[in-house]
Protein backbone atom coordinates (compact mmCIF):
# COMPACT_ATOMS: atom_id res chain seq x y z
CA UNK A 1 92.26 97.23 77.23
CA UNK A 2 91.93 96.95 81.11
CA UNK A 3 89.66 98.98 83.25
CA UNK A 4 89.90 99.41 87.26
CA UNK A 5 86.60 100.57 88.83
CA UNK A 6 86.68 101.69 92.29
CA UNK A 7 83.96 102.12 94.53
CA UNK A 8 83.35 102.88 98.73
CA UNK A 9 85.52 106.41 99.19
CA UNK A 10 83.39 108.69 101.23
CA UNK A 11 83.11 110.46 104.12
CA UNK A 12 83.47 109.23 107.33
CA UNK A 13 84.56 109.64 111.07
CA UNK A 14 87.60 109.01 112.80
CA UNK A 15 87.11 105.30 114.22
CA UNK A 16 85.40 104.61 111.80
CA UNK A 17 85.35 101.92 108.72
CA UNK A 18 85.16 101.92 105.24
CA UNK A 19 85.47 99.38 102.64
CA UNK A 20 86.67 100.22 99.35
CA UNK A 21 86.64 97.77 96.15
CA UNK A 22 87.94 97.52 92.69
CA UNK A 23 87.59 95.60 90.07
CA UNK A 24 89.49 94.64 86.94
CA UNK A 25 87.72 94.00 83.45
CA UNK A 26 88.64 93.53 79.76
CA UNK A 27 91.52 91.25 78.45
CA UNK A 28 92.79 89.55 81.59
CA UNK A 29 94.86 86.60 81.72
CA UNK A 30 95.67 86.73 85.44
CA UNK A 31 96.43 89.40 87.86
CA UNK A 32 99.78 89.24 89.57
CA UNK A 33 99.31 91.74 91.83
CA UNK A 34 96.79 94.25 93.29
CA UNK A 35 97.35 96.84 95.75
CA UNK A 36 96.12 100.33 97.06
CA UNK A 37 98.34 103.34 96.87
CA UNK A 38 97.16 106.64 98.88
CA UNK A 39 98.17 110.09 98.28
CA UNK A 40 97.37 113.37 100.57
CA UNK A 41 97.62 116.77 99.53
CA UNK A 42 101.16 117.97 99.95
CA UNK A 43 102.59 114.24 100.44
CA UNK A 44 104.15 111.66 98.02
CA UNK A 45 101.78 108.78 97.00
CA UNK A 46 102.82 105.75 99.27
CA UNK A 47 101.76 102.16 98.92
CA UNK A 48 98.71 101.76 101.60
CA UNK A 49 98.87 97.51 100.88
CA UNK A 50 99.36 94.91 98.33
CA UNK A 51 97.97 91.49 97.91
CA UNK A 52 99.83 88.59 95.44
CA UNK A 53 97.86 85.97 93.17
CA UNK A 54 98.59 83.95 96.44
CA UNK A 55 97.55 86.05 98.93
CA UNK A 56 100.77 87.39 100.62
CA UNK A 57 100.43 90.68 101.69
CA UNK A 58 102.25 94.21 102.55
CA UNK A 59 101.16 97.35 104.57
CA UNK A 60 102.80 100.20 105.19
CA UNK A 61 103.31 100.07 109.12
CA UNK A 62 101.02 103.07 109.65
CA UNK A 63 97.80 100.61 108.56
CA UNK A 64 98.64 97.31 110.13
CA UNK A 65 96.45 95.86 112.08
CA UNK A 66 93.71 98.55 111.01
CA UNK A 67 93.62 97.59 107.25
CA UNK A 68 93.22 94.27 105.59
CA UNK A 69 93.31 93.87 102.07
CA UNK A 70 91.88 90.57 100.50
CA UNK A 71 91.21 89.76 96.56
CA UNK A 72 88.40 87.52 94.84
CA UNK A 73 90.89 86.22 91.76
CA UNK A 74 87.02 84.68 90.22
CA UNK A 75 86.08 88.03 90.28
CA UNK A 76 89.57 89.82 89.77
CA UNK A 77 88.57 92.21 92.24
CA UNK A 78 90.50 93.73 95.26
CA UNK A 79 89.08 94.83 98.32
CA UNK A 80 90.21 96.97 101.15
CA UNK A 81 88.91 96.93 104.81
CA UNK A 82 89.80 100.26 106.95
CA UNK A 83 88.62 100.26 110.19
CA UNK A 84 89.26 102.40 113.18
CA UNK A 85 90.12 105.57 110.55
CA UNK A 86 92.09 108.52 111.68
CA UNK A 87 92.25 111.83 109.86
CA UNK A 88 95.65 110.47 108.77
CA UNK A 89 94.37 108.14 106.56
CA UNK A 90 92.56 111.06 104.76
CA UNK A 91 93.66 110.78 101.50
CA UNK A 92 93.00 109.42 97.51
CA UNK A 93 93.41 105.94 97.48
CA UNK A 94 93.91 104.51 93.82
CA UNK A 95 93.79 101.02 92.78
CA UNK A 96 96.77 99.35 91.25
CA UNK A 97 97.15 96.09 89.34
CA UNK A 98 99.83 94.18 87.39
CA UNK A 99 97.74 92.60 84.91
CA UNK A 100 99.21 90.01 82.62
CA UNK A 101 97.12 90.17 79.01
CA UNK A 102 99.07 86.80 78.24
CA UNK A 103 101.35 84.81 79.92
CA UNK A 104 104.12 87.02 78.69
CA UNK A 105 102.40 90.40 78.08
CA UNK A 106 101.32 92.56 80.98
CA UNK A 107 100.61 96.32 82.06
CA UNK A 108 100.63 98.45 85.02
CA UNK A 109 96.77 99.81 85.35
CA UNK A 110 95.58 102.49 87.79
CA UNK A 111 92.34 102.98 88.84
CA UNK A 112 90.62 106.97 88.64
CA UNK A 113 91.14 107.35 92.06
CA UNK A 114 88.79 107.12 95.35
CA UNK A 115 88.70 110.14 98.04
CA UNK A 116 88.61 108.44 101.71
CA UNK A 117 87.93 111.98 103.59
CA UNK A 118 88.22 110.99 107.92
CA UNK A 119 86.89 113.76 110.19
CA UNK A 120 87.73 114.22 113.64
């Protein structure tokens, strides 16, 4: 099996950072993907950023230049850098990885979730 564990949610204040991490364990073969996914009350969980094997990345427009996510593939762990946080951003963030057990075998794994609460 394959575990995500998620640390750094908290409180914090708007313009401020936060750094939140998560790492992959158990049978792993390679990761092809990792990315953070954010959900507020009321609102449909949207993709925050993703990060390829590679290191190409996506964020949704409301992040850029505010969030950077980068991965350690030794480490198959995926971190994400929010600075300058609005009360937007409030939120659960959940950690998401395409994890490939073989070359040919893989699984979608979600982390618990991580509450990233912004005050004004």
């Amino acid at each position: 099996q394959v575990q995500l564990v998620e640390s750094g949610g908290g409180l914090v204040q708007a313009g401020g950072s936060l750094r939140l991490s998560c790492a992959a364990s158990g049978n792993i073969f390679s990761i092809r993907h990792m990315g953070w996914y954010r959900q507020a009350p009321g609102k449909e969980r949207e993709m925050v950023a993703v990060i390829t094997m590679g290191g190409s990345t996506n964020y949704t427009d409301s992040v850029k230049g505010r969030f950077t996510i980068s991965r350690d593939n030794a480490k198959n762990t995926v971190f994400l850098q929010m600075t300058s946080l609005k009360p937007e951003d409030t939120a659960t963030y959940y950690c998401n990885a395409l994890v490939h057990k073989t070359a040919f075998s893989f699984v979608e794994v979600w982390g618990q979730g991580t509450l990233v609460t912004v005050s004004s």
